[in-house]
N, C-alpha and C. Protein backbone atom coordinates (compact mmCIF):
# COMPACT_ATOMS: atom_id res chain seq x y z
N UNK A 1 1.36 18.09 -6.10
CA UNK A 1 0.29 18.99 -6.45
C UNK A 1 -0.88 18.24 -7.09
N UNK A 2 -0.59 17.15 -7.92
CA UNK A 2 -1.52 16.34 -8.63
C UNK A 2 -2.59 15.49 -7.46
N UNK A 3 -2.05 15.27 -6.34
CA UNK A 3 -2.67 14.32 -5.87
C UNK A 3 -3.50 15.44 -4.69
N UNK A 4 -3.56 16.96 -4.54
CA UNK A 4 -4.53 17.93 -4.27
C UNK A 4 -5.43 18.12 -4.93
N UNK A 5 -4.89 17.92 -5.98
CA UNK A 5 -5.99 18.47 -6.84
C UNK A 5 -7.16 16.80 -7.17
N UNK A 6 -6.69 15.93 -7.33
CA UNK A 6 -7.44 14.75 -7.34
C UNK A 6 -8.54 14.72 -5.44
N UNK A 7 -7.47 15.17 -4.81
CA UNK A 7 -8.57 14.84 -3.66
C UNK A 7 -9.22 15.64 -3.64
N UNK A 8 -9.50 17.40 -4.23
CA UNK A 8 -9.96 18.16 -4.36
C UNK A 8 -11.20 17.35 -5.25
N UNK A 9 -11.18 17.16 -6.14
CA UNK A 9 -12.17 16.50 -6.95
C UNK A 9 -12.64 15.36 -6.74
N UNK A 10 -12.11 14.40 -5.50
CA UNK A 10 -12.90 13.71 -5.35
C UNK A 10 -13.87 14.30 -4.28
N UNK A 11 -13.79 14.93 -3.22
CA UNK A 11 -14.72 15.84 -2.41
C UNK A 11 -15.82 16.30 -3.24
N UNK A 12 -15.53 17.43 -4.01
CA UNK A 12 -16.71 17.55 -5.30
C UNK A 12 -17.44 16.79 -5.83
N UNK A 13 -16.73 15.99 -6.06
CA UNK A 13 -17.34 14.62 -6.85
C UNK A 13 -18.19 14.10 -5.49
N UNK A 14 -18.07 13.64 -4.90
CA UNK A 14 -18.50 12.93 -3.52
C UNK A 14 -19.61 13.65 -2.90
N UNK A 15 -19.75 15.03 -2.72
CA UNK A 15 -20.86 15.83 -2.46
C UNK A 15 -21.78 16.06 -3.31
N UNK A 16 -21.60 16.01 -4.67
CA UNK A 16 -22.47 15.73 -5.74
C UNK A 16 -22.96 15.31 -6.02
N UNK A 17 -22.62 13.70 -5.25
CA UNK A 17 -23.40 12.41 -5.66
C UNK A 17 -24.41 12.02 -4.59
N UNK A 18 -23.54 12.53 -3.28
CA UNK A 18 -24.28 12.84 -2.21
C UNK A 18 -25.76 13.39 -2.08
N UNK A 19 -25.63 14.92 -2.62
CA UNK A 19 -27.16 15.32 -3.07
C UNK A 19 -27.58 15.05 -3.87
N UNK A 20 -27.28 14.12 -5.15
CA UNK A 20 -27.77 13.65 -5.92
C UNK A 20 -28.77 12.30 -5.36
N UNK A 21 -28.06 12.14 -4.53
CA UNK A 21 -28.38 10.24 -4.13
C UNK A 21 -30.09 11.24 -2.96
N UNK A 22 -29.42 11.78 -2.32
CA UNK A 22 -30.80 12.50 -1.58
C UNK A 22 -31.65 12.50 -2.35
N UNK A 23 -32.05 13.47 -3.26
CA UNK A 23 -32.69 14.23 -4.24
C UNK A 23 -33.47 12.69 -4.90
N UNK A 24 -32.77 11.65 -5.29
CA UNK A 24 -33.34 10.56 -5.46
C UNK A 24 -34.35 9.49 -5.16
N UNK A 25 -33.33 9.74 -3.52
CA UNK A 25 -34.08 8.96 -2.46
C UNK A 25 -35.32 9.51 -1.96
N UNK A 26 -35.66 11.08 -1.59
CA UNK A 26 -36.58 11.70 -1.68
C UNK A 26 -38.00 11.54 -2.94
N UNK A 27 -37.39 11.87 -3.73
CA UNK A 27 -38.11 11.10 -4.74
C UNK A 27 -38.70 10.29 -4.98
N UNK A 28 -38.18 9.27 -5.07
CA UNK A 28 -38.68 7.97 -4.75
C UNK A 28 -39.49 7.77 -4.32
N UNK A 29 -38.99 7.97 -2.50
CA UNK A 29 -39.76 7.72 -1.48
C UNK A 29 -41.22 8.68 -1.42
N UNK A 30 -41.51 9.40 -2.44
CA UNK A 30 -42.71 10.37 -2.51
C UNK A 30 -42.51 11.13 -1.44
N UNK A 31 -41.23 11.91 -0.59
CA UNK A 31 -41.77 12.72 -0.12
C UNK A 31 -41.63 14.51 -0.69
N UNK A 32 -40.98 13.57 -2.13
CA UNK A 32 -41.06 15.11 -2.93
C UNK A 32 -42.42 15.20 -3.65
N UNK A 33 -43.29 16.09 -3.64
CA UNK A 33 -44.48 15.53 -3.92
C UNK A 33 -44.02 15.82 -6.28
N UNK A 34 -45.38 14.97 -6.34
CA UNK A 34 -45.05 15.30 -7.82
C UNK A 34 -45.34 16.41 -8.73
N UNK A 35 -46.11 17.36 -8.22
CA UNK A 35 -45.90 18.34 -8.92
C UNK A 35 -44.84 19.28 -8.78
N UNK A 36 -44.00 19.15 -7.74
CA UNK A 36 -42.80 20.11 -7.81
C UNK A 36 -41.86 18.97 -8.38
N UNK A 37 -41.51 17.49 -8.23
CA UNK A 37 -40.96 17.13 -9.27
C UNK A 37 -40.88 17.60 -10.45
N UNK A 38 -42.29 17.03 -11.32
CA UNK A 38 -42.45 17.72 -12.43
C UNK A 38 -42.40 19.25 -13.04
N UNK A 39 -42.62 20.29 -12.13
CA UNK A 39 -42.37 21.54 -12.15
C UNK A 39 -40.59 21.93 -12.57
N UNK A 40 -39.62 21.11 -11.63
CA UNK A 40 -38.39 21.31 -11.70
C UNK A 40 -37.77 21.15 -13.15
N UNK A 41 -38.58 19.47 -13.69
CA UNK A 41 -38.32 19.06 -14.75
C UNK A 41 -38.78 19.86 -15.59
N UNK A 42 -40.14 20.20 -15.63
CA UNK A 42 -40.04 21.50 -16.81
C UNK A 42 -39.14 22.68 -16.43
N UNK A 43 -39.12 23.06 -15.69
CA UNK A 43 -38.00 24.04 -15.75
C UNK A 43 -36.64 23.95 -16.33
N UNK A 44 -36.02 23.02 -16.36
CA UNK A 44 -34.63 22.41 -17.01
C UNK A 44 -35.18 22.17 -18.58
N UNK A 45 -36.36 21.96 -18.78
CA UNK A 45 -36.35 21.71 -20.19
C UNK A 45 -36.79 23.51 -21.03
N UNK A 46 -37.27 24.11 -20.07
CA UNK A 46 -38.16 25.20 -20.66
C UNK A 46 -37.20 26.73 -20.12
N UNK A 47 -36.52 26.57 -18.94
CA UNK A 47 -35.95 27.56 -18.73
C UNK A 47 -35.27 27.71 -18.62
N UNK A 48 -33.74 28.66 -19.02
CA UNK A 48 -32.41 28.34 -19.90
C UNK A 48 -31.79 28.70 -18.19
N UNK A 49 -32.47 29.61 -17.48
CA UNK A 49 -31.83 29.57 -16.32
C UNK A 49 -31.61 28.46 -15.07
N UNK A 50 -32.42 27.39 -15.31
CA UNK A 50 -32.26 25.99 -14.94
C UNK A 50 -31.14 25.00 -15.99
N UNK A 51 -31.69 25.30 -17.22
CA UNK A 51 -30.83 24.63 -17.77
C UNK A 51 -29.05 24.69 -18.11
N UNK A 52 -28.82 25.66 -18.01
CA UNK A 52 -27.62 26.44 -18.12
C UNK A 52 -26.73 25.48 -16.99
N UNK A 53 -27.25 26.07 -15.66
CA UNK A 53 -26.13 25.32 -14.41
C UNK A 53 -26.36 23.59 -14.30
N UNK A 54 -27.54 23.21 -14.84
CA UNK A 54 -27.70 21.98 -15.01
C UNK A 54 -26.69 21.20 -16.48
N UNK A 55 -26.64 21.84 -16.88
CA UNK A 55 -25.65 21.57 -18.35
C UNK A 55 -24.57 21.18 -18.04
N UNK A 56 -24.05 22.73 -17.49
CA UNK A 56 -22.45 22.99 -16.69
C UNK A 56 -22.00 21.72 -15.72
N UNK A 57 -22.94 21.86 -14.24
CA UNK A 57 -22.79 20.82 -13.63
C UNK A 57 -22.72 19.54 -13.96
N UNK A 58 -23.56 18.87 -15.33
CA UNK A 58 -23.67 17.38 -16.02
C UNK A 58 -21.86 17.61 -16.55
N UNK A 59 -21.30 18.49 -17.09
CA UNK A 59 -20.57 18.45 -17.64
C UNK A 59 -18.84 18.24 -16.83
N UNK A 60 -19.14 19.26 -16.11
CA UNK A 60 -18.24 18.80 -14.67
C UNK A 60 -18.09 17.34 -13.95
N UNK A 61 -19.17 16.97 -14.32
CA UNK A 61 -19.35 15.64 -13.50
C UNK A 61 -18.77 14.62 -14.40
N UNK A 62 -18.59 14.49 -15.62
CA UNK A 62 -18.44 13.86 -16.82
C UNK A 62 -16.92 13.95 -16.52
N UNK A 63 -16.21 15.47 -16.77
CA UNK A 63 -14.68 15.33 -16.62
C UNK A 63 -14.14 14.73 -15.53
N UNK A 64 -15.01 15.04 -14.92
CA UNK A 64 -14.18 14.41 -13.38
C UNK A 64 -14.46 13.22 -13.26
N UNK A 65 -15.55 12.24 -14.00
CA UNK A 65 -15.57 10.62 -14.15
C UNK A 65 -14.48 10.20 -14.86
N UNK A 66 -14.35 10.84 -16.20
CA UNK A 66 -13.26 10.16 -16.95
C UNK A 66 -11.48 10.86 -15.93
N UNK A 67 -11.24 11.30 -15.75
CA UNK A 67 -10.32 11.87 -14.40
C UNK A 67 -10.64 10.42 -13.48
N UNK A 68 -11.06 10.14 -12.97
CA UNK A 68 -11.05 9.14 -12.31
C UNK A 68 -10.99 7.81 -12.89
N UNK A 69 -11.88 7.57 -13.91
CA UNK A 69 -11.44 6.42 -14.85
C UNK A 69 -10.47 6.26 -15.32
N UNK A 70 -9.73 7.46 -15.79
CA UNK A 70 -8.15 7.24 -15.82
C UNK A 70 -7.07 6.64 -15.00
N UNK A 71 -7.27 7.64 -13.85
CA UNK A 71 -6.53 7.16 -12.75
C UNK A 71 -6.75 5.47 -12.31
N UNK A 72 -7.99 5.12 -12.31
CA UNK A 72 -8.07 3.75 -12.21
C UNK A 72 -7.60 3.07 -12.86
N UNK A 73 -7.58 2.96 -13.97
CA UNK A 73 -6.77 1.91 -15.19
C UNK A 73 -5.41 2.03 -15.32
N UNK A 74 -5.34 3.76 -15.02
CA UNK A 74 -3.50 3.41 -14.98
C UNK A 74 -2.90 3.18 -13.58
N UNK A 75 -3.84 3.16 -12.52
CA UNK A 75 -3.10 2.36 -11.25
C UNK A 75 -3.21 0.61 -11.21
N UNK A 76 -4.28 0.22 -11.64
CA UNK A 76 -4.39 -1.01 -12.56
C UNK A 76 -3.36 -1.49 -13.15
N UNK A 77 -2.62 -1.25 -13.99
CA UNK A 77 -1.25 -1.52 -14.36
C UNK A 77 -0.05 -1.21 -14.16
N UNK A 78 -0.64 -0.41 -12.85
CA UNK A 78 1.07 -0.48 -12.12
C UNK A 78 1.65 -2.05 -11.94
N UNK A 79 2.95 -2.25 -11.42
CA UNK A 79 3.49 -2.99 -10.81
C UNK A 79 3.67 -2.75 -9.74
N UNK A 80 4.07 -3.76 -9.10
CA UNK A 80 4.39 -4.06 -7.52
C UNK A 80 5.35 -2.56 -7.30
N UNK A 81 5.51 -2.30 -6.11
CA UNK A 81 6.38 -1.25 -5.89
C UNK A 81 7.68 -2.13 -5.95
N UNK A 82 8.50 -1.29 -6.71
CA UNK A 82 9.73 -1.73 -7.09
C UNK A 82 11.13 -0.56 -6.80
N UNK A 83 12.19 -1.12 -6.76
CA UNK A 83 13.40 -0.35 -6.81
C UNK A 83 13.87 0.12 -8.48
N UNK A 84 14.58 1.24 -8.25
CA UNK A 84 14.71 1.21 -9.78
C UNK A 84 16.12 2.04 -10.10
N UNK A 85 16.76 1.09 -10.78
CA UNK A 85 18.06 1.53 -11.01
C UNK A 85 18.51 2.13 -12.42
N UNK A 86 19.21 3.20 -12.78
CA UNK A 86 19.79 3.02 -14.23
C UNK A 86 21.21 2.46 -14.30
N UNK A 87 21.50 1.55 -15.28
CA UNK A 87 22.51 1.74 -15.71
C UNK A 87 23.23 2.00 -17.39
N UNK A 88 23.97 1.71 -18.04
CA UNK A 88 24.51 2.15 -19.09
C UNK A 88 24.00 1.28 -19.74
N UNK A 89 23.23 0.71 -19.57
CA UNK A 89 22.85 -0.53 -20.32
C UNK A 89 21.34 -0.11 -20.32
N UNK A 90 20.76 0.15 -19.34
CA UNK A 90 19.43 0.38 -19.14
C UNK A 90 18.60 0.69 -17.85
N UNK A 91 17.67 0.34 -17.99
CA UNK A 91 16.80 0.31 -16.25
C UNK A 91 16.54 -1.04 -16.17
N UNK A 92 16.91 -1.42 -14.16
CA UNK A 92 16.80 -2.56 -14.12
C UNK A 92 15.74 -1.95 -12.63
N UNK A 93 14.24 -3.10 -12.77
CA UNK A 93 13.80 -2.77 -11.50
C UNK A 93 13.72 -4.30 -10.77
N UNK A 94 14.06 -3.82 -9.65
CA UNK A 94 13.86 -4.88 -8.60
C UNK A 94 12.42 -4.80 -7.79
N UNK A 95 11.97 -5.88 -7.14
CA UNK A 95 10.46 -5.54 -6.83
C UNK A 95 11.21 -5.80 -5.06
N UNK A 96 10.09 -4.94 -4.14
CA UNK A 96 10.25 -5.25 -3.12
C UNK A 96 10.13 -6.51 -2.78
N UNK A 97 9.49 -7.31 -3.09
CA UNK A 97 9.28 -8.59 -2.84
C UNK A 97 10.33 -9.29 -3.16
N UNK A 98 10.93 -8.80 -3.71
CA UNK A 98 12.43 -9.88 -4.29
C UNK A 98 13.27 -9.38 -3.21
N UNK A 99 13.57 -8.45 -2.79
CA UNK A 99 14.65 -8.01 -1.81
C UNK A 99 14.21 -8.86 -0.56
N UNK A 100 12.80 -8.80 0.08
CA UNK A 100 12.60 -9.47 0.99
C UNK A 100 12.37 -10.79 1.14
N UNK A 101 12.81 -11.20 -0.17
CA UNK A 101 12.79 -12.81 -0.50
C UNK A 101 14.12 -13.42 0.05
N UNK A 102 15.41 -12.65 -0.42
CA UNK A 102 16.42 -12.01 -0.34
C UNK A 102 17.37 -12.23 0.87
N UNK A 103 16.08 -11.27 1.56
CA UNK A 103 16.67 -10.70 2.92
C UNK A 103 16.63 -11.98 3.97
N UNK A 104 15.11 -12.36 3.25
CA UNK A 104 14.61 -14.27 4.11
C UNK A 104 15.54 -14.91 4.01
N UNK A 105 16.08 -15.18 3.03
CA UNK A 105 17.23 -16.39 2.43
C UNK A 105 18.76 -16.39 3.28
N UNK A 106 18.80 -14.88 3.35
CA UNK A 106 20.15 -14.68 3.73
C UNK A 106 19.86 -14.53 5.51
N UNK A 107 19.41 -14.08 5.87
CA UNK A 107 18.68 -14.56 7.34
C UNK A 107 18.87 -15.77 7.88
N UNK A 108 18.08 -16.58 6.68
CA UNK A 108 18.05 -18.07 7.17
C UNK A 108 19.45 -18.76 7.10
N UNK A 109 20.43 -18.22 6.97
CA UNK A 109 21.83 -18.78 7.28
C UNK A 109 22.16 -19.14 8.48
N UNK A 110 21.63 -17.91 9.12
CA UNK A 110 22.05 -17.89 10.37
C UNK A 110 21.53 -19.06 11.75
N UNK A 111 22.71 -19.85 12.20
CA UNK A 111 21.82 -20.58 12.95
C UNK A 111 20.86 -20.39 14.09
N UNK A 112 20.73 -20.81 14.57
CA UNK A 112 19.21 -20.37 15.61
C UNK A 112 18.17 -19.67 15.65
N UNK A 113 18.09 -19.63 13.64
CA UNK A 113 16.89 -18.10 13.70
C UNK A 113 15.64 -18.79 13.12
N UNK A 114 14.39 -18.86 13.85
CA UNK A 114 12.99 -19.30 13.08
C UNK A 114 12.28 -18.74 13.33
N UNK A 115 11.17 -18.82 12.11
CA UNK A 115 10.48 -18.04 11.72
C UNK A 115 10.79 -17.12 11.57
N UNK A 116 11.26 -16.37 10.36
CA UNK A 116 11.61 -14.95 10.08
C UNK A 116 10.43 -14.52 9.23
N UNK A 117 10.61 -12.79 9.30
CA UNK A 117 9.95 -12.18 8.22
C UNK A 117 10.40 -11.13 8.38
N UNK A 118 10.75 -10.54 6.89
CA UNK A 118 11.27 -9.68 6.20
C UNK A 118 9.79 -8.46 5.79
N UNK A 119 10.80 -7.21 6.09
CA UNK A 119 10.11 -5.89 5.96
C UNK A 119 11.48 -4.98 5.26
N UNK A 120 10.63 -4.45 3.85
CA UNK A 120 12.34 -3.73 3.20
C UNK A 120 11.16 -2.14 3.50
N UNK A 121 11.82 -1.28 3.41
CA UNK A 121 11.83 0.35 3.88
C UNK A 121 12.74 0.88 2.39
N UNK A 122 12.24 1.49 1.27
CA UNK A 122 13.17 2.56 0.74
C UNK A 122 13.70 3.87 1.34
N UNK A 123 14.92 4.00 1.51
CA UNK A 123 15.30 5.20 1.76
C UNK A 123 16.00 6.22 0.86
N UNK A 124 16.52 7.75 1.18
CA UNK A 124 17.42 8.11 0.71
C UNK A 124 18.91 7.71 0.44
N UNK A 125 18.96 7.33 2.04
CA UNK A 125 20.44 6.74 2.14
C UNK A 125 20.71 5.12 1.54
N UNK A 126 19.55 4.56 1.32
CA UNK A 126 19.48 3.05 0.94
C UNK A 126 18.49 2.25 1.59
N UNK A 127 18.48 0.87 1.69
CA UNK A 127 17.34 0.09 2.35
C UNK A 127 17.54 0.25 3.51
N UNK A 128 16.19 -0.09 4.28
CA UNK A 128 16.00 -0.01 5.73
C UNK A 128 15.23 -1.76 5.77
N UNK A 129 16.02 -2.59 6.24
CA UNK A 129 15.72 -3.92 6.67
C UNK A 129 15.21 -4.17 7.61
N UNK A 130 14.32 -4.44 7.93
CA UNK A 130 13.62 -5.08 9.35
C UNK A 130 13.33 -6.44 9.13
N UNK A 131 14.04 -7.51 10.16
CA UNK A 131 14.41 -8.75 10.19
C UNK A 131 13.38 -9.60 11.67
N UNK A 132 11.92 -9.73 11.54
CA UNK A 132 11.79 -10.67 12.89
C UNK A 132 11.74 -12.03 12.91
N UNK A 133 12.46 -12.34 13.52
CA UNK A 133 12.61 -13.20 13.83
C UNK A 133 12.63 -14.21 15.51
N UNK A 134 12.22 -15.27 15.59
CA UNK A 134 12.53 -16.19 16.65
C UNK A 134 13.74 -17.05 17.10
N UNK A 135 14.30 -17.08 18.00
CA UNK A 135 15.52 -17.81 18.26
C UNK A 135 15.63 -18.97 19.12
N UNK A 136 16.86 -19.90 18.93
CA UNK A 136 16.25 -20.80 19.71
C UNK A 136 16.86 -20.84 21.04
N UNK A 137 16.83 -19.46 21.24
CA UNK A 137 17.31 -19.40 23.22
C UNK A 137 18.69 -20.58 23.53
N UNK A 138 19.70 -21.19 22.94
CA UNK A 138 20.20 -21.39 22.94
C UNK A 138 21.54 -20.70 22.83
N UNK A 139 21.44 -19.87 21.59
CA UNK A 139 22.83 -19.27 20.80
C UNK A 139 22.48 -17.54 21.71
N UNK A 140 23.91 -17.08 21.78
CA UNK A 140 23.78 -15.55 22.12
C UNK A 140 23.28 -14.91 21.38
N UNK A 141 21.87 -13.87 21.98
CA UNK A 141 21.62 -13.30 21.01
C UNK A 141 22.13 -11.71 20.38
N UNK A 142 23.07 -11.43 21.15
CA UNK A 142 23.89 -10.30 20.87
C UNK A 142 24.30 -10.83 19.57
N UNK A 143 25.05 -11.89 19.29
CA UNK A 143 26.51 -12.82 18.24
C UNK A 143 25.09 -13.05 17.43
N UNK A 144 24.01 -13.20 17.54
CA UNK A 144 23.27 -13.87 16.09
C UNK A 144 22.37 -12.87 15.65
N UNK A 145 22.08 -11.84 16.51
CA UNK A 145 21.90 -10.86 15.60
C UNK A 145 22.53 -10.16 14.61
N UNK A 146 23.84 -9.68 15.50
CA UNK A 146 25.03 -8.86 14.67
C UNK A 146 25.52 -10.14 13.42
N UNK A 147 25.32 -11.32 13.51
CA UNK A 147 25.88 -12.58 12.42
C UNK A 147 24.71 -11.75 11.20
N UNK A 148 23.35 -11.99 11.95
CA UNK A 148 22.11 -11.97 10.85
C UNK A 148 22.25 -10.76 9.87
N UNK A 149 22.59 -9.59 11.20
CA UNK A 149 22.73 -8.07 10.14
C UNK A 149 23.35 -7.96 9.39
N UNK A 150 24.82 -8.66 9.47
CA UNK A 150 26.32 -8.36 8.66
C UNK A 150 25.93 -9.75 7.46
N UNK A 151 25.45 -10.69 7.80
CA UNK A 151 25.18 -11.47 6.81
C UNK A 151 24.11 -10.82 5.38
N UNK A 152 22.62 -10.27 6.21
CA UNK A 152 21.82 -9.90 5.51
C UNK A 152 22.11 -8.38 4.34
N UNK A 153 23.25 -7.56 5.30
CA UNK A 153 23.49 -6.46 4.81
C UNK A 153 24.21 -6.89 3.29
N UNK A 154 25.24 -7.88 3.01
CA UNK A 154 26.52 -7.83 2.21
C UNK A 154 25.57 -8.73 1.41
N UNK A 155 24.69 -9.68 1.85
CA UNK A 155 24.27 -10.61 0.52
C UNK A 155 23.38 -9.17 -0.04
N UNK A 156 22.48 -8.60 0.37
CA UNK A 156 21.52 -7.62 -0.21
C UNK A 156 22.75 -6.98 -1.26
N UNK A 157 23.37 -6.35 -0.71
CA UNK A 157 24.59 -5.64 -1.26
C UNK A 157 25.16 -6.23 -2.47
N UNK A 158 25.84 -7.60 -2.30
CA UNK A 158 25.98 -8.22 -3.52
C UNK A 158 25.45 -8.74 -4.46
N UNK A 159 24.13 -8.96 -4.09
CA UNK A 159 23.28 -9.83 -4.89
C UNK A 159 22.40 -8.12 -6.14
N UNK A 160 21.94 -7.23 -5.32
CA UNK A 160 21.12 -6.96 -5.81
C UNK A 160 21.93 -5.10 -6.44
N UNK A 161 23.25 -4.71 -5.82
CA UNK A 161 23.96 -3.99 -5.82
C UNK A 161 23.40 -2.48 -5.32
N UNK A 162 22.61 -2.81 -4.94
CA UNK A 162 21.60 -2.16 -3.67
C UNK A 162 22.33 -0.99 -2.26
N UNK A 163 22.70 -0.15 -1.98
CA UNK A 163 23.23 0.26 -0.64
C UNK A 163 21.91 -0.13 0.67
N UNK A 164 22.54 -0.70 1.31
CA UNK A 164 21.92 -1.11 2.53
C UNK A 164 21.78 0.06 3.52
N UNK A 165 21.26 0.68 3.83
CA UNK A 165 21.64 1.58 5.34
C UNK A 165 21.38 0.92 6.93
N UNK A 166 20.74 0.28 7.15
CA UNK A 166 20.11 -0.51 8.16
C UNK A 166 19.37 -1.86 7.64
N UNK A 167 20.31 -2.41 9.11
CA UNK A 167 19.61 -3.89 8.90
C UNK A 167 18.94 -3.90 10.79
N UNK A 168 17.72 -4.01 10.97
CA UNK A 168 16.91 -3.99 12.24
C UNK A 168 16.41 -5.53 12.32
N UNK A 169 17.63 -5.60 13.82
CA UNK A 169 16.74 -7.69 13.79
C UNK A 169 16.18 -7.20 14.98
N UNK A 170 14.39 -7.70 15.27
CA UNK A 170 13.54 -8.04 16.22
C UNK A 170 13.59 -9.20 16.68
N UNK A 171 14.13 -9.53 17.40
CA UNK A 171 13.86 -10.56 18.48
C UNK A 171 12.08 -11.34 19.34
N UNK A 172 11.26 -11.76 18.57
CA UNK A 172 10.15 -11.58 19.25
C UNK A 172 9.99 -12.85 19.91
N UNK A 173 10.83 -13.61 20.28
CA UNK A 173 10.49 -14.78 21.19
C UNK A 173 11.44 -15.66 21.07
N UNK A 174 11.57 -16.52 22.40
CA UNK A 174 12.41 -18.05 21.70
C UNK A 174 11.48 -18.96 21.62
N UNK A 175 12.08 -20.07 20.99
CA UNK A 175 11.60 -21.44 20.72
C UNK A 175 11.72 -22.14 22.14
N UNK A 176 10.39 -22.16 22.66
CA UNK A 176 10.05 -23.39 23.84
C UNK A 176 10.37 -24.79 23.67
N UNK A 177 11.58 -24.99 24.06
CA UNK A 177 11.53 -26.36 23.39
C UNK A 177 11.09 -27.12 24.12
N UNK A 178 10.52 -28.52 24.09
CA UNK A 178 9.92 -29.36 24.88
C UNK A 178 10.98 -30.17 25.65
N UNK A 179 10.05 -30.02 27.28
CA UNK A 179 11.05 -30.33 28.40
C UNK A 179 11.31 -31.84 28.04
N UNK A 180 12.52 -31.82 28.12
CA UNK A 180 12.99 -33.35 28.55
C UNK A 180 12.95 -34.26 30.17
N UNK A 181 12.46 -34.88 29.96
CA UNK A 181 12.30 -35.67 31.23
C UNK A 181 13.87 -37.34 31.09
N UNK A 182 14.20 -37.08 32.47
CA UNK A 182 14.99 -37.81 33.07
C UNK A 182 14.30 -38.82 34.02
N UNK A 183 14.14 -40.00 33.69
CA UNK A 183 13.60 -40.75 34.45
C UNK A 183 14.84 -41.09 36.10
N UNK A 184 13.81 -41.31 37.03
CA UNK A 184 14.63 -41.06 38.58
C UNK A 184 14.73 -42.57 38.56
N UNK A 185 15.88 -42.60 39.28
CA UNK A 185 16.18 -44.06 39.28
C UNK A 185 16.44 -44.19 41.04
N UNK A 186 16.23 -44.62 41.51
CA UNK A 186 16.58 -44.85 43.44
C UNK A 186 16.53 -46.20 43.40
């Protein structure tokens, strides 16, 4: 509900500044001429029915700056998106970046796998791993995927006490290795 009502106010806010920025630029540019400038301006100073919605509106605009200045400073000190556990002891958070540090490490066990990169997913049921990686067209890649998943799943598992739900290895290429030449002998 909070984050309706913020986009609600930033729209407001945004159309406000909008005709404000017009009203400016017009100005400026003289094609408001100056006696209805000045006319307006006395009116806000001299007539309570200008001044009234001009008050209101300055004032609206004020809450909804500091509303936004808030929100900025305290997204400012967020942290990284993190996992977050209780236990009897306390809260322990893990950062995504550590799981997929993690997930790299325990990956890289596996032989024939280069270049990996790690993608962690929070779920309900637990992490969602996405593993791509390159192979070196040598090893089966049925046997080194299922090695990579069952490897990556149980270290995540043990290391970080984490439930795993999916471990997803991408396959996006093999390693070209450079042809060997056999010199012909006759």
């Amino acid at each position: 509900m909070g984050k309706i009502v913020d986009r609600l106010l930033l729209l407001l806010y945004s159309l406000i500044i909008f005709v404000a920025s017009i009203v400016i630029l017009f100005t400026a540019s003289s094609w408001i001429p100056l006696e209805q400038a000045g006319q307006t301006l006395n009116n806000f100073y001299f007539e309570k029915n200008y001044a009234y919605p001009g008050i209101i509106v300055s004032l609206i605009m004020l809450l909804i700056s500091v509303r936004f200045l808030i929100l900025s400073l305290r997204r400012g000190r967020s942290q990284a998106p993190s996992i977050d556990q209780r236990t009897d002891f306390g809260d322990i958070r893990i950062s995504i970046e550590t799981v997929e540090n993690l997930s790299l490490k325990a990956a890289g066990r596996t032989k024939g796998a280069k270049d990996l990169r790690a993608r962690v997913r929070v779920n309900q049921s637990g992490l969602e791993i996405t593993i791509r990686t390159i192979v070196d067209g040598e090893s089966s890649i049925p046997e080194l995927t299922e090695d990579m998943q069952s490897t990556v799943k149980s270290y995540i598992e043990d290391i970080t006490g984490i439930p795993v739900a999916s471990v997803t290895v991408f396959v996006a290429n093999i390693v070209q290795s450079a042809p060997t030449f056999k010199s012909r002998v006759e």
